[in-house]
PDB file of N, CA and C in Angstrom:
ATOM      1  N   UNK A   1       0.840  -1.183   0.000  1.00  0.00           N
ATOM      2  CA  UNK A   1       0.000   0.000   0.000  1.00  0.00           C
ATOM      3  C   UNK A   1       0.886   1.248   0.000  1.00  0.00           C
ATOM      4  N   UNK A   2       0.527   2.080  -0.408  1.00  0.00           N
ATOM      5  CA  UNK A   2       1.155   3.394  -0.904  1.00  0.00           C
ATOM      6  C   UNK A   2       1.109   4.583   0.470  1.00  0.00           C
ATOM      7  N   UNK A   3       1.833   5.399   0.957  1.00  0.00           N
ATOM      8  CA  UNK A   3       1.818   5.743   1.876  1.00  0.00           C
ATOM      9  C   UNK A   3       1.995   7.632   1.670  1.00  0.00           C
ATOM     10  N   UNK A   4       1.496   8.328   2.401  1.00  0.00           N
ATOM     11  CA  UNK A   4       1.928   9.711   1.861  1.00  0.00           C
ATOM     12  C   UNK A   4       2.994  10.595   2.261  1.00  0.00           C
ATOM     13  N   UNK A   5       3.408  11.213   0.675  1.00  0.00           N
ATOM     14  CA  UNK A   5       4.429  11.440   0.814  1.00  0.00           C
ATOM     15  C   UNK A   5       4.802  12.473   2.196  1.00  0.00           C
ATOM     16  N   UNK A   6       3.772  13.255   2.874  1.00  0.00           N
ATOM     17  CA  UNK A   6       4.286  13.864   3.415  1.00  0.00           C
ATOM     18  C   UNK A   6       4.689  13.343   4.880  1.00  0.00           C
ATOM     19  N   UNK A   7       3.476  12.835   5.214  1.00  0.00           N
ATOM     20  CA  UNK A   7       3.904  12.528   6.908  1.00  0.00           C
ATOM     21  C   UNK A   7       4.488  10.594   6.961  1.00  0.00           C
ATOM     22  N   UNK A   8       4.280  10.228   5.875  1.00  0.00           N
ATOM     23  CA  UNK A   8       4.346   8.744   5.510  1.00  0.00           C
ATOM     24  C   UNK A   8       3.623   7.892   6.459  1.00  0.00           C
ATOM     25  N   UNK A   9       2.192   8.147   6.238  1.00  0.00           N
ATOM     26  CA  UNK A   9       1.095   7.720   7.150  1.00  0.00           C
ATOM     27  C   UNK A   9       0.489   6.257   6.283  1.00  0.00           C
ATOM     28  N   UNK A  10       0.271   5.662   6.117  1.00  0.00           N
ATOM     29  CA  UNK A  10      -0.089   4.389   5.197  1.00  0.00           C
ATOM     30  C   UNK A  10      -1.403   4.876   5.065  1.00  0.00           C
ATOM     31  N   UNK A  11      -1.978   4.754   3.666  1.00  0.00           N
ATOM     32  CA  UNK A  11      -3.096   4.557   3.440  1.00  0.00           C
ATOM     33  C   UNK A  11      -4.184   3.214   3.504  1.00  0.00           C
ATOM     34  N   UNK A  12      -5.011   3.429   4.404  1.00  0.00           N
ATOM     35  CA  UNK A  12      -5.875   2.174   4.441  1.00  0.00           C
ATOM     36  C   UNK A  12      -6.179   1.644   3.668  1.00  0.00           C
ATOM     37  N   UNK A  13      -6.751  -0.400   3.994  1.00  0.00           N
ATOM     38  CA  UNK A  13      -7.348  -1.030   2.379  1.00  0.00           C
ATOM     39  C   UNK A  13      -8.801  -0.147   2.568  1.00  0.00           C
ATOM     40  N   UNK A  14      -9.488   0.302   3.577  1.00  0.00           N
ATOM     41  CA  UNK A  14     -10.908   0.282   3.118  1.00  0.00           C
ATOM     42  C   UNK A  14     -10.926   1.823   3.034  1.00  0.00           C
ATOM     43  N   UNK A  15      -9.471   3.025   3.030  1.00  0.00           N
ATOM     44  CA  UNK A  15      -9.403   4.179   2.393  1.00  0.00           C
ATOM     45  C   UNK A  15      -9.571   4.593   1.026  1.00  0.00           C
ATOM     46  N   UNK A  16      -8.387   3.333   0.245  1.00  0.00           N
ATOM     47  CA  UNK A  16      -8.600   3.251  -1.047  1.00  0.00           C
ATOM     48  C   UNK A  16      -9.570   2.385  -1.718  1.00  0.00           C
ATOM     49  N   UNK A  17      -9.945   1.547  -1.537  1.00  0.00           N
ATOM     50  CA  UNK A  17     -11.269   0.953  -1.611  1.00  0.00           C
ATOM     51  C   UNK A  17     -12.719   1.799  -1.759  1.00  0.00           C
ATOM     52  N   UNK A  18     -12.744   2.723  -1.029  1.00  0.00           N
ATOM     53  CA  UNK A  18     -13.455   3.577  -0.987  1.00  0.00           C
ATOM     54  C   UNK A  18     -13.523   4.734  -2.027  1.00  0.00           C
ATOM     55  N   UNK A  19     -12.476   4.901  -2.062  1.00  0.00           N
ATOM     56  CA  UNK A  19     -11.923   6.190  -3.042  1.00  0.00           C
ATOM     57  C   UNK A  19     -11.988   5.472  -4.340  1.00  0.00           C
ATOM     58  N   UNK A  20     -11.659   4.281  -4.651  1.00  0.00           N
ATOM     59  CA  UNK A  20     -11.831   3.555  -5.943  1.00  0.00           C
ATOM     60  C   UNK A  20     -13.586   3.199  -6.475  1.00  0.00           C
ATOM     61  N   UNK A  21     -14.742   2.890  -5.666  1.00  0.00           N
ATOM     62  CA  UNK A  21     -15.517   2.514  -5.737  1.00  0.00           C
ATOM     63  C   UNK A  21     -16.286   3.892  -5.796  1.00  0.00           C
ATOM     64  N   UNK A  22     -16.028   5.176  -5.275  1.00  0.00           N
ATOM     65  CA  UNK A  22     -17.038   6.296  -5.477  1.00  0.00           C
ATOM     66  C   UNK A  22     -17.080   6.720  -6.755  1.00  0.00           C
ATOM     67  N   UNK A  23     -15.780   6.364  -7.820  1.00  0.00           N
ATOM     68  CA  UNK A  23     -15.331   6.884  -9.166  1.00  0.00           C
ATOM     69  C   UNK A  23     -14.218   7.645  -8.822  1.00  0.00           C
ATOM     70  N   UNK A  24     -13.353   7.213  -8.273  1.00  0.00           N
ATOM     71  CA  UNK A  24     -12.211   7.781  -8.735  1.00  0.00           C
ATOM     72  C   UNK A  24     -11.490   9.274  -7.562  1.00  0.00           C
ATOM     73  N   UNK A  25     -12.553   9.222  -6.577  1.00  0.00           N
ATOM     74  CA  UNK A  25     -12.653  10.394  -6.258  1.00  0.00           C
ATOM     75  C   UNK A  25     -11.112  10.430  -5.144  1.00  0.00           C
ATOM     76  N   UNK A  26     -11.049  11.686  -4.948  1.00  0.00           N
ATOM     77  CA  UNK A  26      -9.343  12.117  -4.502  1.00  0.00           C
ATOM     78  C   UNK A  26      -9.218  11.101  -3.326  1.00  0.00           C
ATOM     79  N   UNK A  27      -7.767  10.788  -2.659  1.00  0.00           N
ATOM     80  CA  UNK A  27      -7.763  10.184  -1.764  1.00  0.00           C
ATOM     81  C   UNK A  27      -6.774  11.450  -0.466  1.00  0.00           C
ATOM     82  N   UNK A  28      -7.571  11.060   1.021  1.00  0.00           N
ATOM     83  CA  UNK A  28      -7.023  12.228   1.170  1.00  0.00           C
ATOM     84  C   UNK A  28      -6.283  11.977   3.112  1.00  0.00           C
ATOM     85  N   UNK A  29      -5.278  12.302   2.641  1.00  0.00           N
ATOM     86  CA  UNK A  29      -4.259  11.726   3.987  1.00  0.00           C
ATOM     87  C   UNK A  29      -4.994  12.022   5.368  1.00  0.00           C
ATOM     88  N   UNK A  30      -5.104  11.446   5.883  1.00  0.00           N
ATOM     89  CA  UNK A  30      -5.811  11.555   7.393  1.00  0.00           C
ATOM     90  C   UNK A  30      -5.552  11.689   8.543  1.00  0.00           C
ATOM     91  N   UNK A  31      -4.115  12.324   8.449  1.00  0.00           N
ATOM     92  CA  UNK A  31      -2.959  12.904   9.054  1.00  0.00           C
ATOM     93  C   UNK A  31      -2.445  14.410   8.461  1.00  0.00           C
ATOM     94  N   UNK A  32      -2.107  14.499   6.977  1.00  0.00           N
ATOM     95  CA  UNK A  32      -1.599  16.204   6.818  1.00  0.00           C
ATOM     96  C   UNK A  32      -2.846  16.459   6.143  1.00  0.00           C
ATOM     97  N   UNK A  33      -3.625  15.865   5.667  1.00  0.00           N
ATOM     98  CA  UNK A  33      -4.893  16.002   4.953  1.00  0.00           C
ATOM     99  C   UNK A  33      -4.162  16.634   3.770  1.00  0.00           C
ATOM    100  N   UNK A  34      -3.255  15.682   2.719  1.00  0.00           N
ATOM    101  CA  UNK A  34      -2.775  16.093   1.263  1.00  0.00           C
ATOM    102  C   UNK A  34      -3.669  15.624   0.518  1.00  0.00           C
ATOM    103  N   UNK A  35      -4.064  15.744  -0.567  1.00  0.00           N
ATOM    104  CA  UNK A  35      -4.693  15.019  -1.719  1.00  0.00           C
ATOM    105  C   UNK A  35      -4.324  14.483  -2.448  1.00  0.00           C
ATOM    106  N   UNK A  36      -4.750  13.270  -2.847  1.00  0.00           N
ATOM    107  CA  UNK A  36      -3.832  12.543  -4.020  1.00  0.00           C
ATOM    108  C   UNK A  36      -5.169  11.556  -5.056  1.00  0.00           C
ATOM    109  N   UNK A  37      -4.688  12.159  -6.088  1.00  0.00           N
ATOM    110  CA  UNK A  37      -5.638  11.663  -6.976  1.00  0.00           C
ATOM    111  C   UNK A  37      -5.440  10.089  -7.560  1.00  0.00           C
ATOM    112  N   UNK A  38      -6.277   9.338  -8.234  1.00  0.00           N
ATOM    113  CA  UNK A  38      -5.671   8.003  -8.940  1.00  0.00           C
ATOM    114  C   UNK A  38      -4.915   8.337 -10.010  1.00  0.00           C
ATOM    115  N   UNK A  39      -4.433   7.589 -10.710  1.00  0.00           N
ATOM    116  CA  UNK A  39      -3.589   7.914 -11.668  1.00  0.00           C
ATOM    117  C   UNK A  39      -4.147   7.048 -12.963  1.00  0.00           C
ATOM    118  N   UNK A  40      -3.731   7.371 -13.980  1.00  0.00           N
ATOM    119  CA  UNK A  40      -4.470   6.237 -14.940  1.00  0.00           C
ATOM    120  C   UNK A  40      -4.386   4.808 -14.991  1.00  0.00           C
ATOM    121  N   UNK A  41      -3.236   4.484 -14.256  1.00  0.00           N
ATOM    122  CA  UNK A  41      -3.286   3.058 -14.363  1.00  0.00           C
ATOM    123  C   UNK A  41      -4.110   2.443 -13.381  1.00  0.00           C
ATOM    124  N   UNK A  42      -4.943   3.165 -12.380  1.00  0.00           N
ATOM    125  CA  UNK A  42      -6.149   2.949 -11.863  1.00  0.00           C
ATOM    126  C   UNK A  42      -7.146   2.883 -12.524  1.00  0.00           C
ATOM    127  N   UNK A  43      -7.457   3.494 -13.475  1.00  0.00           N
ATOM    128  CA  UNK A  43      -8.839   3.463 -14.009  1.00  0.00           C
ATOM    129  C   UNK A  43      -8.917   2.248 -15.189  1.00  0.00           C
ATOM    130  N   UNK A  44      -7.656   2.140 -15.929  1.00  0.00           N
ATOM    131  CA  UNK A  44      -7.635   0.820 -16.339  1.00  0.00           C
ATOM    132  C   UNK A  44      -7.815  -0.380 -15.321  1.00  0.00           C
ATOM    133  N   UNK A  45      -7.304  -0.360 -14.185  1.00  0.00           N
ATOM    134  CA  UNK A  45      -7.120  -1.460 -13.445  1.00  0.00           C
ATOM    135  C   UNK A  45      -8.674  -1.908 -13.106  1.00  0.00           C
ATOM    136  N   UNK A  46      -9.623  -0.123 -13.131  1.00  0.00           N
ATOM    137  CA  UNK A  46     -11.376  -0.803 -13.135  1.00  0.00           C
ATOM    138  C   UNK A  46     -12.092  -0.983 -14.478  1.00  0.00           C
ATOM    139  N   UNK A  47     -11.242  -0.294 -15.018  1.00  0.00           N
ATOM    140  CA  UNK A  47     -12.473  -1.113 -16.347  1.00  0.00           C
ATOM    141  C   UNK A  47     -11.465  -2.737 -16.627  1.00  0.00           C
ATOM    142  N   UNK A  48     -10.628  -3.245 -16.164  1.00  0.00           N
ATOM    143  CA  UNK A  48     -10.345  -5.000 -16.368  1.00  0.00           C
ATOM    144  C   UNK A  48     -11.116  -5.128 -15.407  1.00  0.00           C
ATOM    145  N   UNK A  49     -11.285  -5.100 -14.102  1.00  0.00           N
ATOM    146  CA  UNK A  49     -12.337  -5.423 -13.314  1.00  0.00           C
ATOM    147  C   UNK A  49     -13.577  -5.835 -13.804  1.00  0.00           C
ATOM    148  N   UNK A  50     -14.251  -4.557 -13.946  1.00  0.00           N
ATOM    149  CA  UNK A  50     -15.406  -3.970 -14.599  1.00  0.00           C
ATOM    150  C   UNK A  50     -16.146  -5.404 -15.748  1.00  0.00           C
ATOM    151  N   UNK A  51     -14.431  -5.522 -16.862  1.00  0.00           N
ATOM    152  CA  UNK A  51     -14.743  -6.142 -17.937  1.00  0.00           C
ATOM    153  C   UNK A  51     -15.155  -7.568 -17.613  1.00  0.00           C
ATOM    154  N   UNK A  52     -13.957  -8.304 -16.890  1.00  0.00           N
ATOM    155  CA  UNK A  52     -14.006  -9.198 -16.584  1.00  0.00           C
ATOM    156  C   UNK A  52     -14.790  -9.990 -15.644  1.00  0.00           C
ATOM    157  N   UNK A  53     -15.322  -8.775 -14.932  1.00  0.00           N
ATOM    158  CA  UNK A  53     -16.711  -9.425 -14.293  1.00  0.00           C
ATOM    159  C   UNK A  53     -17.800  -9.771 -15.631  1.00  0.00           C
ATOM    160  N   UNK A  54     -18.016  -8.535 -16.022  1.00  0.00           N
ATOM    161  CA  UNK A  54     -19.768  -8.885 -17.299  1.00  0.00           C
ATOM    162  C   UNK A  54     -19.109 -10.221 -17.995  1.00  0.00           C
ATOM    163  N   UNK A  55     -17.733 -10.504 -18.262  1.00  0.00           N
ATOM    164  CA  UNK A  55     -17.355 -11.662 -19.379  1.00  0.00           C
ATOM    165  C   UNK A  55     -17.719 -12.710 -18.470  1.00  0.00           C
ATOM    166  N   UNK A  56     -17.344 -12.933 -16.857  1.00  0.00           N
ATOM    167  CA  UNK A  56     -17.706 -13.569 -15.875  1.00  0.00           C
ATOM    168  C   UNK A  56     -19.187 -14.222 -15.729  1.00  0.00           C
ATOM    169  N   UNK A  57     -19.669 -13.064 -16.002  1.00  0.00           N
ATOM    170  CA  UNK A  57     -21.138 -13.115 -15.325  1.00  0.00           C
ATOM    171  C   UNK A  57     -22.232 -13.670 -16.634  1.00  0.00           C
ATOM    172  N   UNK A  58     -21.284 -13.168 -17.984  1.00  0.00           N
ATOM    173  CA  UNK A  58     -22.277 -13.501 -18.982  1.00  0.00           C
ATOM    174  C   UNK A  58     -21.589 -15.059 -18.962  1.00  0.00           C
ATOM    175  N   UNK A  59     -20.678 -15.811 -18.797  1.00  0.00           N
ATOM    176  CA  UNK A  59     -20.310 -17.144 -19.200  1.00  0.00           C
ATOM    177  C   UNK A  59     -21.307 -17.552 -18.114  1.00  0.00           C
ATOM    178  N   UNK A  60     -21.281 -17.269 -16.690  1.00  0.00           N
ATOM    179  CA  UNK A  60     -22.215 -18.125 -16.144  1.00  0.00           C
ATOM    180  C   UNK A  60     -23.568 -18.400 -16.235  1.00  0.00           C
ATOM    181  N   UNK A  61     -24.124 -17.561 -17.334  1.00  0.00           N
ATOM    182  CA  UNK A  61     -25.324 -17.633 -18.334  1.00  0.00           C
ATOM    183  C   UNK A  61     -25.250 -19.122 -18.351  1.00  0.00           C
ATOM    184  N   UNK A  62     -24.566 -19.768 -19.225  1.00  0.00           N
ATOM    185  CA  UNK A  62     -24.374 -20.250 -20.319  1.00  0.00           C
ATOM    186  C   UNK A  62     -24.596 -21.844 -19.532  1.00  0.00           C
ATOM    187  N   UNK A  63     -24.773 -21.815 -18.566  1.00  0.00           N
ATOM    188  CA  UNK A  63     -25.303 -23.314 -17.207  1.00  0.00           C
ATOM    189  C   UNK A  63     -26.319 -23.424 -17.368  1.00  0.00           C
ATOM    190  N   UNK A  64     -27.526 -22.610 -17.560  1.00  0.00           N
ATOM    191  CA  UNK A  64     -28.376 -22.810 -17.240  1.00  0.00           C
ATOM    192  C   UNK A  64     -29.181 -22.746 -18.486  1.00  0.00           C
ATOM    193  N   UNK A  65     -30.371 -23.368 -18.466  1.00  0.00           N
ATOM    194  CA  UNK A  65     -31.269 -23.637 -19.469  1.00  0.00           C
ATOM    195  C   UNK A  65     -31.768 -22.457 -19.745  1.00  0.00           C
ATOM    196  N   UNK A  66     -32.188 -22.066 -20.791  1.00  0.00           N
ATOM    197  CA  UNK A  66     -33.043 -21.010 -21.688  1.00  0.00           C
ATOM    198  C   UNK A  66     -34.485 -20.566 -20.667  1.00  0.00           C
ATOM    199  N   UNK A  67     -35.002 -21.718 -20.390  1.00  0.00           N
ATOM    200  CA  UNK A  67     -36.236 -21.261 -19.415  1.00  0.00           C
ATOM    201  C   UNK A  67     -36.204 -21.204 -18.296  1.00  0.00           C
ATOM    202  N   UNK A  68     -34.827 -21.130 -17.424  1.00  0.00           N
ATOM    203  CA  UNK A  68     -34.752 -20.924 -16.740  1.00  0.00           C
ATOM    204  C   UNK A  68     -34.854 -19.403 -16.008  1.00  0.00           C
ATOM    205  N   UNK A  69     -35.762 -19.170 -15.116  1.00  0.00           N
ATOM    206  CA  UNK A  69     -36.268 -17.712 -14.752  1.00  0.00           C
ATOM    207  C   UNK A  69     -34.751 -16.974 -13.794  1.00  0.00           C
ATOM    208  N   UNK A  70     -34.137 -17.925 -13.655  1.00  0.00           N
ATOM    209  CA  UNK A  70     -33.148 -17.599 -12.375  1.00  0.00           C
ATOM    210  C   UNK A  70     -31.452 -16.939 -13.329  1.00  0.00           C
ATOM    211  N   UNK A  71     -31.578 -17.388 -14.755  1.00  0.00           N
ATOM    212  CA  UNK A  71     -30.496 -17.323 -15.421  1.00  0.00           C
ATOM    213  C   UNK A  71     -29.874 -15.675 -15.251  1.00  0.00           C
ATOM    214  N   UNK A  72     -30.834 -14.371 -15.403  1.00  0.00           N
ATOM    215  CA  UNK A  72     -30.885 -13.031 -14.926  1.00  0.00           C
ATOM    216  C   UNK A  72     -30.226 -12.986 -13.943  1.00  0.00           C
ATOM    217  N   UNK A  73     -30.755 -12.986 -12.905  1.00  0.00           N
ATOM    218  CA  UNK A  73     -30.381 -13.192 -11.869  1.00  0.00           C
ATOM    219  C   UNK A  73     -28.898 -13.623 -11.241  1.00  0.00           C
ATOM    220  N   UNK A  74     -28.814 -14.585 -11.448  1.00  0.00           N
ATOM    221  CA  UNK A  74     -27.736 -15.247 -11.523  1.00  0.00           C
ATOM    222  C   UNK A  74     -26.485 -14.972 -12.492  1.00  0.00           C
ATOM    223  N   UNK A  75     -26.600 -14.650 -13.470  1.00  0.00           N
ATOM    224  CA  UNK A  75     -25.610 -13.880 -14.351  1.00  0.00           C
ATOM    225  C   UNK A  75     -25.280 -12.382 -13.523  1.00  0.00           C
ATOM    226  N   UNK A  76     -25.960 -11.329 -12.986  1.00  0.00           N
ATOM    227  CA  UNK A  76     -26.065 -10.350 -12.347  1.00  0.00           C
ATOM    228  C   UNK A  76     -25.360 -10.163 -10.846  1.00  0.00           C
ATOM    229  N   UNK A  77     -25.825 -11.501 -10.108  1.00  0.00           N
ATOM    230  CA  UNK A  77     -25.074 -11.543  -9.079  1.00  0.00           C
ATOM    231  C   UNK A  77     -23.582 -12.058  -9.497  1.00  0.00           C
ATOM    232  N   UNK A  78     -23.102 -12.677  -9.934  1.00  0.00           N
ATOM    233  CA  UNK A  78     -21.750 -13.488 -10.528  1.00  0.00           C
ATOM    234  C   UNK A  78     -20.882 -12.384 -10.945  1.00  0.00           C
ATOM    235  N   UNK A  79     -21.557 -11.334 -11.908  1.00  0.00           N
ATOM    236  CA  UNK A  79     -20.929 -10.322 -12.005  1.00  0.00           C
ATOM    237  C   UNK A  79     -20.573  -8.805 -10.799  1.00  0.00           C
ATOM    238  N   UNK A  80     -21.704  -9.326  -9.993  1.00  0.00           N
ATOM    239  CA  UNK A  80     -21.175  -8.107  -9.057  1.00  0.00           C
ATOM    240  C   UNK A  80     -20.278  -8.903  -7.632  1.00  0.00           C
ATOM    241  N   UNK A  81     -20.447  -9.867  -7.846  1.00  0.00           N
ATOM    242  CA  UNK A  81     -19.175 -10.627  -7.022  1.00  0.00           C
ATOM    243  C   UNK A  81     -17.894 -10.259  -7.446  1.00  0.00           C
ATOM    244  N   UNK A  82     -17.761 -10.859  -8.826  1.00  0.00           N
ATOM    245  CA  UNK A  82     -17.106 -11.168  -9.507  1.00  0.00           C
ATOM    246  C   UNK A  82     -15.883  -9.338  -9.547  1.00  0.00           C
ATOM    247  N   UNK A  83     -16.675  -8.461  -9.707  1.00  0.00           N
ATOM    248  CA  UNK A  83     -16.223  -7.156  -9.780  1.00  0.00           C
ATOM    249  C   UNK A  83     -15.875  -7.056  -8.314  1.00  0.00           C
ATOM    250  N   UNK A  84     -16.590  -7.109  -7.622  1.00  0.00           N
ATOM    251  CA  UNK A  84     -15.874  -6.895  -5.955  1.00  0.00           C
ATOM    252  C   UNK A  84     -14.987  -7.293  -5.881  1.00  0.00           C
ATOM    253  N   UNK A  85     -14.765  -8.540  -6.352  1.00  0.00           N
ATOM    254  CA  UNK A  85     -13.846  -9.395  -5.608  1.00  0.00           C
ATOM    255  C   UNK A  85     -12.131  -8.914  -6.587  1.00  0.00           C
ATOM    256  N   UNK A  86     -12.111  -8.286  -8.086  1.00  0.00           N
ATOM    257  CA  UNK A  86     -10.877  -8.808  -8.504  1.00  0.00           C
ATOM    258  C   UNK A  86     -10.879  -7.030  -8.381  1.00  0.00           C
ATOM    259  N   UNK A  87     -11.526  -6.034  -7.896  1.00  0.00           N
ATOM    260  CA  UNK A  87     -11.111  -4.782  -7.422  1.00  0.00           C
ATOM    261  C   UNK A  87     -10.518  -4.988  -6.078  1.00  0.00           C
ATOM    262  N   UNK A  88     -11.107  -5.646  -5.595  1.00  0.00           N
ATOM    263  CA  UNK A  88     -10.584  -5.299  -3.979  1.00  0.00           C
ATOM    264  C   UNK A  88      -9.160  -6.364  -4.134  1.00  0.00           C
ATOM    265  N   UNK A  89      -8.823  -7.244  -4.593  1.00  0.00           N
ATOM    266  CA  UNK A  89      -7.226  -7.437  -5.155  1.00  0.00           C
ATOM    267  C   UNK A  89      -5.970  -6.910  -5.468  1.00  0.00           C
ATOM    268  N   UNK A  90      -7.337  -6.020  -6.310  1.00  0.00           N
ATOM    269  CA  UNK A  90      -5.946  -5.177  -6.945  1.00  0.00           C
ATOM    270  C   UNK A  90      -6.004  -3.576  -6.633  1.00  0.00           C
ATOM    271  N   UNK A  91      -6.619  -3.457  -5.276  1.00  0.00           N
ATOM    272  CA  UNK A  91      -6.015  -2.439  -4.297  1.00  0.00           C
ATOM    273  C   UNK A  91      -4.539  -2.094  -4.216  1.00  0.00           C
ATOM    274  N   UNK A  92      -4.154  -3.043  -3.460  1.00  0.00           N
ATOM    275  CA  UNK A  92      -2.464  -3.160  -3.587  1.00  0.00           C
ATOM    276  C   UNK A  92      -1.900  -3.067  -4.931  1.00  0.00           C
ATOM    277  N   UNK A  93      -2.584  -2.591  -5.713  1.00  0.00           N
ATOM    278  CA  UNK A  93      -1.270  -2.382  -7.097  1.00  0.00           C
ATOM    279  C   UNK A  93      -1.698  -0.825  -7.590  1.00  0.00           C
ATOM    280  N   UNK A  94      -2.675  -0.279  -6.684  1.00  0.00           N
ATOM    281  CA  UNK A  94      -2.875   1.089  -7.319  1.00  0.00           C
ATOM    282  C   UNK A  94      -2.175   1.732  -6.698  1.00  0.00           C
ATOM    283  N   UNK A  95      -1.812   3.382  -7.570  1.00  0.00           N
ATOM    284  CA  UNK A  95      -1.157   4.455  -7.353  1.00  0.00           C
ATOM    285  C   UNK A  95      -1.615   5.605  -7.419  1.00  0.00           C
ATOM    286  N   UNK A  96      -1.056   6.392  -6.444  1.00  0.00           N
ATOM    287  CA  UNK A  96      -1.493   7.644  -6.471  1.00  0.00           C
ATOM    288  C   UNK A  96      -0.499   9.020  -6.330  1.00  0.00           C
ATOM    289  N   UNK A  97      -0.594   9.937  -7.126  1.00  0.00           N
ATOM    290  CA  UNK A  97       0.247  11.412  -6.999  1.00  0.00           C
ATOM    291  C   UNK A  97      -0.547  12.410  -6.657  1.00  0.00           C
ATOM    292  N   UNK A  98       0.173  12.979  -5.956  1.00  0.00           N
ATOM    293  CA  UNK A  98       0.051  14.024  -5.248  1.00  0.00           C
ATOM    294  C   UNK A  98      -1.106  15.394  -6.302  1.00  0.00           C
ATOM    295  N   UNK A  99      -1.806  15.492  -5.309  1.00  0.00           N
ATOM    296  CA  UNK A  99      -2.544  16.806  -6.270  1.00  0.00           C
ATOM    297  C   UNK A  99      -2.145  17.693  -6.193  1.00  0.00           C
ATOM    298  N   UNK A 100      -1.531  18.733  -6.904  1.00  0.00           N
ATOM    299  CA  UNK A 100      -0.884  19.743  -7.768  1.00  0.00           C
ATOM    300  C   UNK A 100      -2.235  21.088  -7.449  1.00  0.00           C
ATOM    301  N   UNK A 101      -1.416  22.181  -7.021  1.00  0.00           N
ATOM    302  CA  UNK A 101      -2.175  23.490  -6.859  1.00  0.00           C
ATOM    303  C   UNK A 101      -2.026  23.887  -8.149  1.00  0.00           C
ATOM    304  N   UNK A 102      -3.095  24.126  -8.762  1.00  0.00           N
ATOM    305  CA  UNK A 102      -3.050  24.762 -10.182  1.00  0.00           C
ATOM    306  C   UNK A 102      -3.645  26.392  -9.945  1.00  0.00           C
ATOM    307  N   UNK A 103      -2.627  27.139 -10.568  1.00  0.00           N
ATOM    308  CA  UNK A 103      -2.719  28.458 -10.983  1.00  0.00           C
ATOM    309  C   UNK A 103      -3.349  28.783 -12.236  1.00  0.00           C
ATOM    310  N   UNK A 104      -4.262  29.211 -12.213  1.00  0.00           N
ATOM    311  CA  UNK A 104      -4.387  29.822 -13.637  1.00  0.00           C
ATOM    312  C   UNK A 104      -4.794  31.219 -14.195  1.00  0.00           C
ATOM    313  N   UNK A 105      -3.672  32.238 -13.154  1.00  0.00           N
ATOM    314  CA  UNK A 105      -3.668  33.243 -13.696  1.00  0.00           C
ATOM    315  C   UNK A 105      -2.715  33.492 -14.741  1.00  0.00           C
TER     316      UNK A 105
END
């Protein structure tokens, strides 16, 4: 887990977890209170998530019979497992930089 640069306070799993699951939103030290945004190789890291759940969720379609009323269902939950589970994994591989005071006079 990634820690900040200023006071080198560790960021929590259920800090970034959080910050990953609202969309992306800043993550913010809870000690100097810095901001640090995701970086892009976060947002790829949720749309493979993302993807690989619906590819997940639509193969587990593919068990069940045509008239089966539960197939919905069941494809739906598989995929939102399926997304929980390979985001909250790959917590530990996201990054974050520092947010930048922008001037724009």
């Amino acid at each position: 887990m990634q820690s900040c640069e200023n006071c080198k306070q560790k960021f929590s799993f259920g800090q970034i977890y959080k910050s990953f699951l609202i969309g992306y939103k800043p993550l913010v030290c809870k000690n100097c209170k810095t901001k640090y945004e995701h970086t892009f190789k976060n947002r790829w890291i949720g749309a493979g998530s993302v993807g690989l759940g619906v590819f997940f969720g639509g193969i587990s379609q593919f068990y069940f019979e045509p008239s089966s009323g539960y197939k919905l269902m069941v494809g739906i939950i598989v995929t939102i497992f399926t997304v929980s589970l390979i985001s909250a994994i790959c917590v530990s591989f996201m990054t974050f930089e520092r947010e930048e005071k922008k001037n724009y006079t």
